[in-house]
Protein backbone atom coordinates (compact mmCIF):
# COMPACT_ATOMS: atom_id res chain seq x y z
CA UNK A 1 24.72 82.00 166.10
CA UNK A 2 28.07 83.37 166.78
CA UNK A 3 28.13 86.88 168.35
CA UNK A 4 31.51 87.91 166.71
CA UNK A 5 33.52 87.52 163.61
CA UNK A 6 36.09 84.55 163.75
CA UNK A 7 39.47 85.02 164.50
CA UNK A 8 39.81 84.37 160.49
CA UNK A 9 37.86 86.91 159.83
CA UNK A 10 38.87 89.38 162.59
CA UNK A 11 42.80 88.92 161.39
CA UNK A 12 41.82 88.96 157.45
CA UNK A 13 39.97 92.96 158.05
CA UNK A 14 42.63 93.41 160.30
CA UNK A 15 45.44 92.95 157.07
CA UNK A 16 43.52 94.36 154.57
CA UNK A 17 43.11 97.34 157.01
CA UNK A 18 46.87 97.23 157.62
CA UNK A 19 47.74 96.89 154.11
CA UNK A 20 45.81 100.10 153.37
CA UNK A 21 43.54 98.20 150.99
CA UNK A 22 40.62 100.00 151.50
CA UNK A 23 37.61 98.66 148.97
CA UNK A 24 38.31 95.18 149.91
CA UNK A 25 38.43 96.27 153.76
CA UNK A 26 35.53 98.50 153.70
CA UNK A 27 33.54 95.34 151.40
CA UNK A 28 34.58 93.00 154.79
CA UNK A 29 33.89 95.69 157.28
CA UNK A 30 30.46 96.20 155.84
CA UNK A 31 29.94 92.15 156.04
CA UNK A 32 30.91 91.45 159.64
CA UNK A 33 28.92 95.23 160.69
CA UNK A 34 25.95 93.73 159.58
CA UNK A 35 26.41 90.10 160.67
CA UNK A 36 27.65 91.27 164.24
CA UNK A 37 26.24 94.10 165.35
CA UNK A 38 27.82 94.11 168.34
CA UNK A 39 31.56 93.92 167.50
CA UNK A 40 33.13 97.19 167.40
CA UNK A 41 36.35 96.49 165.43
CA UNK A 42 34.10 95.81 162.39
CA UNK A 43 32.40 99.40 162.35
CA UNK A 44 35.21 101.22 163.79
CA UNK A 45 37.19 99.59 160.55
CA UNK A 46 34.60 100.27 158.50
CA UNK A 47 34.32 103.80 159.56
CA UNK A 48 38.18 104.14 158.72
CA UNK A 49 38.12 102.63 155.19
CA UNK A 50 35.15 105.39 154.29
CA UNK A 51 37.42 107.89 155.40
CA UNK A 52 40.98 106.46 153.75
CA UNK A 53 38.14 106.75 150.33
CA UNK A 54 37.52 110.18 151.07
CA UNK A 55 33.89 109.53 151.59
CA UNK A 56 33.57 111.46 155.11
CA UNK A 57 30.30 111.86 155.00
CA UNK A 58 29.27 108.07 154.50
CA UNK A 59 32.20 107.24 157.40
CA UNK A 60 29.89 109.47 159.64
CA UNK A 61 26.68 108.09 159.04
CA UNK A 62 28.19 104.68 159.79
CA UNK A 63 29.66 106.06 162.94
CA UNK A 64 26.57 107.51 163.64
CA UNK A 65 24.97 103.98 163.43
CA UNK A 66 27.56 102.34 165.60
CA UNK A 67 27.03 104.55 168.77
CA UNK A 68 23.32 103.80 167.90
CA UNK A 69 24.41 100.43 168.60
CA UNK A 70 27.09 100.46 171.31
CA UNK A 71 26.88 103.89 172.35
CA UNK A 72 29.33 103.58 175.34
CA UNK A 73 32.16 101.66 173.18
């Protein structure tokens, strides 16, 4: 089992991210969080599409699950 996203993957949030389209970022995000744990570019993007929708307080529960995680990333 792979520990992190592929670079596919890791480039596709990364666009959708840069192209400020946030449902389809956060929908990713929320994918590669749960299928890699570990890799902090999928919850810290994650975390940042909650917030671009406004929805603070879900963006904080999710960072409060990723320093749960990898609390010294």
């Amino acid at each position: 089992m792979r520990t992190e996203p592929s670079r596919q993957e890791q480039q596709q949030l990364s666009r959708l991210h840069a192209l400020e389209s946030w449902a389809d970022a956060e929908k990713l995000a929320r994918t590669l969080s749960q299928r890699h744990p570990q890799h902090t570019l999928a919850w810290k993007l994650l975390v940042a599409s909650l917030q671009a929708q406004g929805r603070g307080d879900e963006a904080l529960r999710m960072l409060e699950r990723r320093v749960a995680v990898r609390p010294r990333d």
